[in-house]
C-alpha atoms as a PDB file:
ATOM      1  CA  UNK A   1       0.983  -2.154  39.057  1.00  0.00           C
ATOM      2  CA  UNK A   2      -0.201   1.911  38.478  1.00  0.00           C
ATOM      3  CA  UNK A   3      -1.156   2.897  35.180  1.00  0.00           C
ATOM      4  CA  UNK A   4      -0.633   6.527  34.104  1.00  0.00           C
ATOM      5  CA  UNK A   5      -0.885   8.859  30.674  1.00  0.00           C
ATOM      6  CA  UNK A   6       1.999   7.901  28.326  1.00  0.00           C
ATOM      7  CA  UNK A   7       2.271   8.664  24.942  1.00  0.00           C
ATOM      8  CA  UNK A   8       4.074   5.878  23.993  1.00  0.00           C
ATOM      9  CA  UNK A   9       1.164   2.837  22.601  1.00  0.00           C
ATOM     10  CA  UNK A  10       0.244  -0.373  24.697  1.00  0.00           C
ATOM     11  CA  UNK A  11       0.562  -2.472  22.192  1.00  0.00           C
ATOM     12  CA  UNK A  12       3.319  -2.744  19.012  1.00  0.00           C
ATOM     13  CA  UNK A  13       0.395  -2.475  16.507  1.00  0.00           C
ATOM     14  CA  UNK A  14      -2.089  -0.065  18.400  1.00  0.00           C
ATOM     15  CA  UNK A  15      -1.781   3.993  17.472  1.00  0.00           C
ATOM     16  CA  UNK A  16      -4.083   6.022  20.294  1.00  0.00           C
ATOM     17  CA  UNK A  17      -5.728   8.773  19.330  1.00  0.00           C
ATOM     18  CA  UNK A  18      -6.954  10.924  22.563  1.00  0.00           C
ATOM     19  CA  UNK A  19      -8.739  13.668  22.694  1.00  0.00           C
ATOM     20  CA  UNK A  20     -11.070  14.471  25.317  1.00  0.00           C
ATOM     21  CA  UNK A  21     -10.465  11.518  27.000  1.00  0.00           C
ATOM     22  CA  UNK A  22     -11.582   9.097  23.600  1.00  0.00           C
ATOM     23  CA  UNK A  23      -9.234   6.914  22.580  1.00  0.00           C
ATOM     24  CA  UNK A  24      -9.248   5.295  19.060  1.00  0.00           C
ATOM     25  CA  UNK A  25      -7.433   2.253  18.199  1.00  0.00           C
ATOM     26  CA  UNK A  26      -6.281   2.005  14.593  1.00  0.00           C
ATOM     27  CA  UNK A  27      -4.886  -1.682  13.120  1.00  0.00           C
ATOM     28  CA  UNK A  28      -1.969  -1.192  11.059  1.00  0.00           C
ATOM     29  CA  UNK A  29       0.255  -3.890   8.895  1.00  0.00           C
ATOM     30  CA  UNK A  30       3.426  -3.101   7.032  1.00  0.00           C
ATOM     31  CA  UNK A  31       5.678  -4.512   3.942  1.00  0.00           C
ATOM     32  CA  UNK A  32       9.076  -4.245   3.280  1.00  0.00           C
ATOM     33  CA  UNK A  33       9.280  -3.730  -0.935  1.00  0.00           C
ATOM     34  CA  UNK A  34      12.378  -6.033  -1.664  1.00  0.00           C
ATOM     35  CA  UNK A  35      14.026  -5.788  -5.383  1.00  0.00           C
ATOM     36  CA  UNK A  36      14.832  -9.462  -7.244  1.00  0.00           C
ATOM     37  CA  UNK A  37      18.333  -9.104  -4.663  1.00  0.00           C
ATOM     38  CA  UNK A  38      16.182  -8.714  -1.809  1.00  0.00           C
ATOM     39  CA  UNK A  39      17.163  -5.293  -1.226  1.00  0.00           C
ATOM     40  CA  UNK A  40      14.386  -3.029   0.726  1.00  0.00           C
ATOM     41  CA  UNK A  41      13.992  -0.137  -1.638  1.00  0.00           C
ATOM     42  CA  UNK A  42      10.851   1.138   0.544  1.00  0.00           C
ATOM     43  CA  UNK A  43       8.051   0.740   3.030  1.00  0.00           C
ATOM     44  CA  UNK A  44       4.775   0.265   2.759  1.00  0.00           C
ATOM     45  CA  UNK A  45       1.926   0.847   5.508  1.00  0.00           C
ATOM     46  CA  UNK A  46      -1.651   0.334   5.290  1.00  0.00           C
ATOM     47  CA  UNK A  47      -4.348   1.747   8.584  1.00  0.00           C
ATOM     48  CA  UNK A  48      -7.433   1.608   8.665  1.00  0.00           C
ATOM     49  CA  UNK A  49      -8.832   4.875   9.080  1.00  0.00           C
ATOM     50  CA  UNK A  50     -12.716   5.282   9.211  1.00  0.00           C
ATOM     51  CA  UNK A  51     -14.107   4.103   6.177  1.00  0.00           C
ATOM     52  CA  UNK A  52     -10.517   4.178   4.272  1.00  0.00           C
ATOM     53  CA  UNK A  53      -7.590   1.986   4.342  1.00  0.00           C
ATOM     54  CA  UNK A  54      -4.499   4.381   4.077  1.00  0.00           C
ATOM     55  CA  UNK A  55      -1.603   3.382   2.085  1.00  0.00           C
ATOM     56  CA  UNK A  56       1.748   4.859   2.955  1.00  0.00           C
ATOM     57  CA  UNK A  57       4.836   4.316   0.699  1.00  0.00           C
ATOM     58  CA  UNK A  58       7.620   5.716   1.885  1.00  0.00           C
ATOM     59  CA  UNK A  59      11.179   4.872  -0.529  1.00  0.00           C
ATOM     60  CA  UNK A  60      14.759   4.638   0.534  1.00  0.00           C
ATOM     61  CA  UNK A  61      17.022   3.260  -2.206  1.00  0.00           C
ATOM     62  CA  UNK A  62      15.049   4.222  -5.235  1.00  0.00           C
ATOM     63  CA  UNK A  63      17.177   5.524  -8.408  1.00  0.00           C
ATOM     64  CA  UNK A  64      15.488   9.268  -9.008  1.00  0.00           C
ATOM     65  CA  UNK A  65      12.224   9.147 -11.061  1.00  0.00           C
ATOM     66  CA  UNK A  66       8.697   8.416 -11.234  1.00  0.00           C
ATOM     67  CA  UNK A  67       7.526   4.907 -10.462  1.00  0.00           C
ATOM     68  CA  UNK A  68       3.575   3.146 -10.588  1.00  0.00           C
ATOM     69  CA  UNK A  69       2.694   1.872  -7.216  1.00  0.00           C
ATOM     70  CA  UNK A  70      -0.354  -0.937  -6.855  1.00  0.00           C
ATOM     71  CA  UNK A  71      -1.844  -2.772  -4.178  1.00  0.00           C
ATOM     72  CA  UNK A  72      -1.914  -6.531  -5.661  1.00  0.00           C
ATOM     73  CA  UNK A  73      -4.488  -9.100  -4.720  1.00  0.00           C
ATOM     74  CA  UNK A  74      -2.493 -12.047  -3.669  1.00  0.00           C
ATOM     75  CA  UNK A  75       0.488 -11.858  -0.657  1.00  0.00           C
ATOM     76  CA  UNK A  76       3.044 -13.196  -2.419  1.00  0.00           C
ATOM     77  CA  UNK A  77       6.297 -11.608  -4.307  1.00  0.00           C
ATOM     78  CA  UNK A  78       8.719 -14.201  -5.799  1.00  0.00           C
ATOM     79  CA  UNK A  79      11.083 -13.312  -7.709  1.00  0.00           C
ATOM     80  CA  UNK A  80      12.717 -12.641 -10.483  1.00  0.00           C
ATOM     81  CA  UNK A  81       9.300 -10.890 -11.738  1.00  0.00           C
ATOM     82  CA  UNK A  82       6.946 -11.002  -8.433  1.00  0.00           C
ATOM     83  CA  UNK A  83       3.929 -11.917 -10.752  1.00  0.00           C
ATOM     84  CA  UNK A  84       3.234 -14.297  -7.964  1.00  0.00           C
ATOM     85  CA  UNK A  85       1.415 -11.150  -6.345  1.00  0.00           C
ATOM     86  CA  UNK A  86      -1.229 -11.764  -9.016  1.00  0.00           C
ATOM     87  CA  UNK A  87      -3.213  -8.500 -10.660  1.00  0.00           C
ATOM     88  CA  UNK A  88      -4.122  -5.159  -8.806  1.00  0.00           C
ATOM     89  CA  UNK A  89      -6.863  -5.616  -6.103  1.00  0.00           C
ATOM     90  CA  UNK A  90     -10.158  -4.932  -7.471  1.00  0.00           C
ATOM     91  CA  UNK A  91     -12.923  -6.028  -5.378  1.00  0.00           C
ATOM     92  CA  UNK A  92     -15.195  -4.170  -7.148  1.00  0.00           C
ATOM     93  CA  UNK A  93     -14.286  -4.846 -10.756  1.00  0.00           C
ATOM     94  CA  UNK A  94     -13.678  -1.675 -11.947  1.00  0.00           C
ATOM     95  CA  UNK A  95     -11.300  -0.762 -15.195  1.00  0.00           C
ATOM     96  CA  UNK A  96      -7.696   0.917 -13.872  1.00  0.00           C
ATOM     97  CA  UNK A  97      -6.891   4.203 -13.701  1.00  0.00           C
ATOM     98  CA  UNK A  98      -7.618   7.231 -11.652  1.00  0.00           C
ATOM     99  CA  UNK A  99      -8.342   9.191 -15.110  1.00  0.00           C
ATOM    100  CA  UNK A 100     -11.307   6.228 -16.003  1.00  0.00           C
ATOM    101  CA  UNK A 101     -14.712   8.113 -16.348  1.00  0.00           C
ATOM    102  CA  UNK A 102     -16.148   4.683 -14.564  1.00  0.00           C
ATOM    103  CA  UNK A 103     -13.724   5.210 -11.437  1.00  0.00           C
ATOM    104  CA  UNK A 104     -10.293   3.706 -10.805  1.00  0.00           C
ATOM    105  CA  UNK A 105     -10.427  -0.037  -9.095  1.00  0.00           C
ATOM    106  CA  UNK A 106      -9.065  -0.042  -5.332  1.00  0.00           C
ATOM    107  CA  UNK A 107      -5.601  -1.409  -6.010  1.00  0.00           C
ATOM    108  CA  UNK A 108      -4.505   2.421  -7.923  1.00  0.00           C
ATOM    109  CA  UNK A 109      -2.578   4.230  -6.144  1.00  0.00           C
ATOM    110  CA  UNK A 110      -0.470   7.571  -7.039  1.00  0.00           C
ATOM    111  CA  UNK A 111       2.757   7.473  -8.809  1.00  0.00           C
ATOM    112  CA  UNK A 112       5.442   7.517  -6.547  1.00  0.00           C
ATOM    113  CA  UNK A 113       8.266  10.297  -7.236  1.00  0.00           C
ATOM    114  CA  UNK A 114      11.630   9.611  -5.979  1.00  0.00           C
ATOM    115  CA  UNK A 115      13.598  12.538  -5.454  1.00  0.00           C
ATOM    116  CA  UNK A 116      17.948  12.338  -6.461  1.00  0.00           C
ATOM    117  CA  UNK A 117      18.610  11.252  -3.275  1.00  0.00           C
ATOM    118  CA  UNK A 118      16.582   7.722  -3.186  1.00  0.00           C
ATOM    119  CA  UNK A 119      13.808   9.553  -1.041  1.00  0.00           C
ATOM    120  CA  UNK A 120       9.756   9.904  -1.861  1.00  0.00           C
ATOM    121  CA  UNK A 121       6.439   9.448  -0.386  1.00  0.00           C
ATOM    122  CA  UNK A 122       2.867   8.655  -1.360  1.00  0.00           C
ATOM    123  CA  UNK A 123      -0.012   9.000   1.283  1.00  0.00           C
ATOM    124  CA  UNK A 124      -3.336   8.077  -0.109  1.00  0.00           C
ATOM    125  CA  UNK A 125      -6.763   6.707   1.094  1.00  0.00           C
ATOM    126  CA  UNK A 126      -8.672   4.344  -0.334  1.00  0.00           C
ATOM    127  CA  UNK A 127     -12.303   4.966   0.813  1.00  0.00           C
ATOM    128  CA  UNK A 128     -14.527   2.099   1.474  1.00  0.00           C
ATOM    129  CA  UNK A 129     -11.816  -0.079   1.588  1.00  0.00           C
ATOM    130  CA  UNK A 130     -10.741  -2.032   4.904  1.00  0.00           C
ATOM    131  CA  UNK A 131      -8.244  -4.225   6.172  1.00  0.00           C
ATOM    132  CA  UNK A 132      -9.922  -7.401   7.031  1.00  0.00           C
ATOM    133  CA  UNK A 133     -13.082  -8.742   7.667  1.00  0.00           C
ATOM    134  CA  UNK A 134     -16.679  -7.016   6.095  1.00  0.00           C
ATOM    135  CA  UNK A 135     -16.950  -4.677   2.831  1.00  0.00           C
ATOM    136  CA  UNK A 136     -13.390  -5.051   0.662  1.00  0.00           C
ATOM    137  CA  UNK A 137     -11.052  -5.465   3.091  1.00  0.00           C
ATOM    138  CA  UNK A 138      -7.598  -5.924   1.859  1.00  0.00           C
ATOM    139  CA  UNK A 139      -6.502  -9.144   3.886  1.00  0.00           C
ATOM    140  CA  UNK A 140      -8.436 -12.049   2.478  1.00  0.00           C
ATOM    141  CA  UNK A 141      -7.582 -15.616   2.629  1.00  0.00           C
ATOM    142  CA  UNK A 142      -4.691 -15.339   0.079  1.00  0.00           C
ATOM    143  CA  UNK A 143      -2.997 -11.790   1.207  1.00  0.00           C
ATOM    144  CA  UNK A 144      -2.043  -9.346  -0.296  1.00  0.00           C
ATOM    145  CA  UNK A 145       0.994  -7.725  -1.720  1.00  0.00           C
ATOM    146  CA  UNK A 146       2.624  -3.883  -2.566  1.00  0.00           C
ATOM    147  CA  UNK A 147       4.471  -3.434  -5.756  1.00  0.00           C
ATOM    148  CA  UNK A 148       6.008  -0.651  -6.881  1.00  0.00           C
ATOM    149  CA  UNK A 149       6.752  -0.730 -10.474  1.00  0.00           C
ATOM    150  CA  UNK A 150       9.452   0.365 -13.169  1.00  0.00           C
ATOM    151  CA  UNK A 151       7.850   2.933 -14.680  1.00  0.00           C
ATOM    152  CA  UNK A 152       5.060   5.971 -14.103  1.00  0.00           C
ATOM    153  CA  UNK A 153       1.167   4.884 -14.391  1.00  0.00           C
ATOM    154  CA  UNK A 154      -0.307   6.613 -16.830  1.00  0.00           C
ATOM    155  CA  UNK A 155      -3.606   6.749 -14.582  1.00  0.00           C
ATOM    156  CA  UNK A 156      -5.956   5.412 -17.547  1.00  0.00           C
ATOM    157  CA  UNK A 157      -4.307   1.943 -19.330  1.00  0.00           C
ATOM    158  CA  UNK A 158      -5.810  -0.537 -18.611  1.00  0.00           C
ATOM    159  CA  UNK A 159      -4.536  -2.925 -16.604  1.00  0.00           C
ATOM    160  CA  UNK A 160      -2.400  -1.303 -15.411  1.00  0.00           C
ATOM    161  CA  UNK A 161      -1.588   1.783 -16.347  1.00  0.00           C
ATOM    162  CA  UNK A 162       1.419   1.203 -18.834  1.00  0.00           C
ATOM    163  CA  UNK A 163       3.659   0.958 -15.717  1.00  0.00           C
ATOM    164  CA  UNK A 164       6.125  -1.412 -16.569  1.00  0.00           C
ATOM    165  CA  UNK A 165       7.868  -4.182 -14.546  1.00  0.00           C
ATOM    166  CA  UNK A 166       7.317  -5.010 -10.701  1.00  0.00           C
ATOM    167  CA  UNK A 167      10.927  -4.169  -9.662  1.00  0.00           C
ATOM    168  CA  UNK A 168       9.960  -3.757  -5.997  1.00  0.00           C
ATOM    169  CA  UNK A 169       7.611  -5.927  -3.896  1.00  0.00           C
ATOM    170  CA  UNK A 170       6.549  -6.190  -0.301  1.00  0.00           C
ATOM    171  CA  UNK A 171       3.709  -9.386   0.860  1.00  0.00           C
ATOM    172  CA  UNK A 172       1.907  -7.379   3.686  1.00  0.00           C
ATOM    173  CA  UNK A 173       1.485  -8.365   7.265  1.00  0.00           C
END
């Protein structure tokens, strides 16, 4: 069998990076955020990029408006209130909110604005994070979960944020 340049990836999970001939693999896992019906209202993915873990939301379904978004420390989302996902993940036990003078805890993430026709997007890295293994990697033993929430974060209630109800929740994987 001949191998040749392609720019599709060798693997389902692997993103190549090349440039002058170095090639970087980056892991990636995904979540489907499901409402109480099990409707997907959006998509959540999560890379690890140097010394960050980025979190992608990307919405399809959402009524227009601003919406909290959270990475939750435990992969689970039952329903009818997906408080199965547990609190936001903190690893290093810091107070919520982007606003805090102290520094927002890893599991904050921007508000997520959803434009008239169901669409919106949040990119956003969270540095020193990773997704498994050594430092505070997202994937422990339990999982982890995405939940996007009823109403805007206010960036500085603790615990989180005055955001409302989980109305959308992906486990990741």
């Amino acid at each position: 069998m001949m191998a040749g340049c392609s720019s599709e990836p060798l693997y389902e999970n692997e993103a190549a990076v090349q440039a002058n001939n170095v090639v970087e693999t980056v892991e990636g896992l995904s979540a489907d955020l499901r409402d109480i019906n099990g409707e997907t209202l959006a998509r959540a993915t999560l890379e690890q990029t140097g010394d960050a873990v980025r979190v992608r939301i990307d919405a399809a379904g959402l009524p227009a408006g601003t919406y909290g978004a959270h990475v939750h420390m435990t992969g689970r989302c039952d329903a009818p209130d997906f408080a199965s996902a547990g609190g936001h993940w903190n690893p290093t036990d810091h107070r919520h909110g982007r606003d805090n003078p102290q520094g927002a805890h890893m599991g904050d993430l921007p508000n997520l604005v959803v434009a008239a026709d169901g669409s919106g997007a949040i990119s956003f890295d969270i540095t020193g994070a990773t997704l498994r293994g050594a430092g505070n990697p997202v994937m422990d033993e339990d999982g982890a979960a995405v939940i996007v929430h009823a109403d805007p974060d206010d960036y500085r209630t603790d615990p989180s944020g005055n955001s409302g109800a989980r109305i959308a929740c992906g486990v990741i994987g």
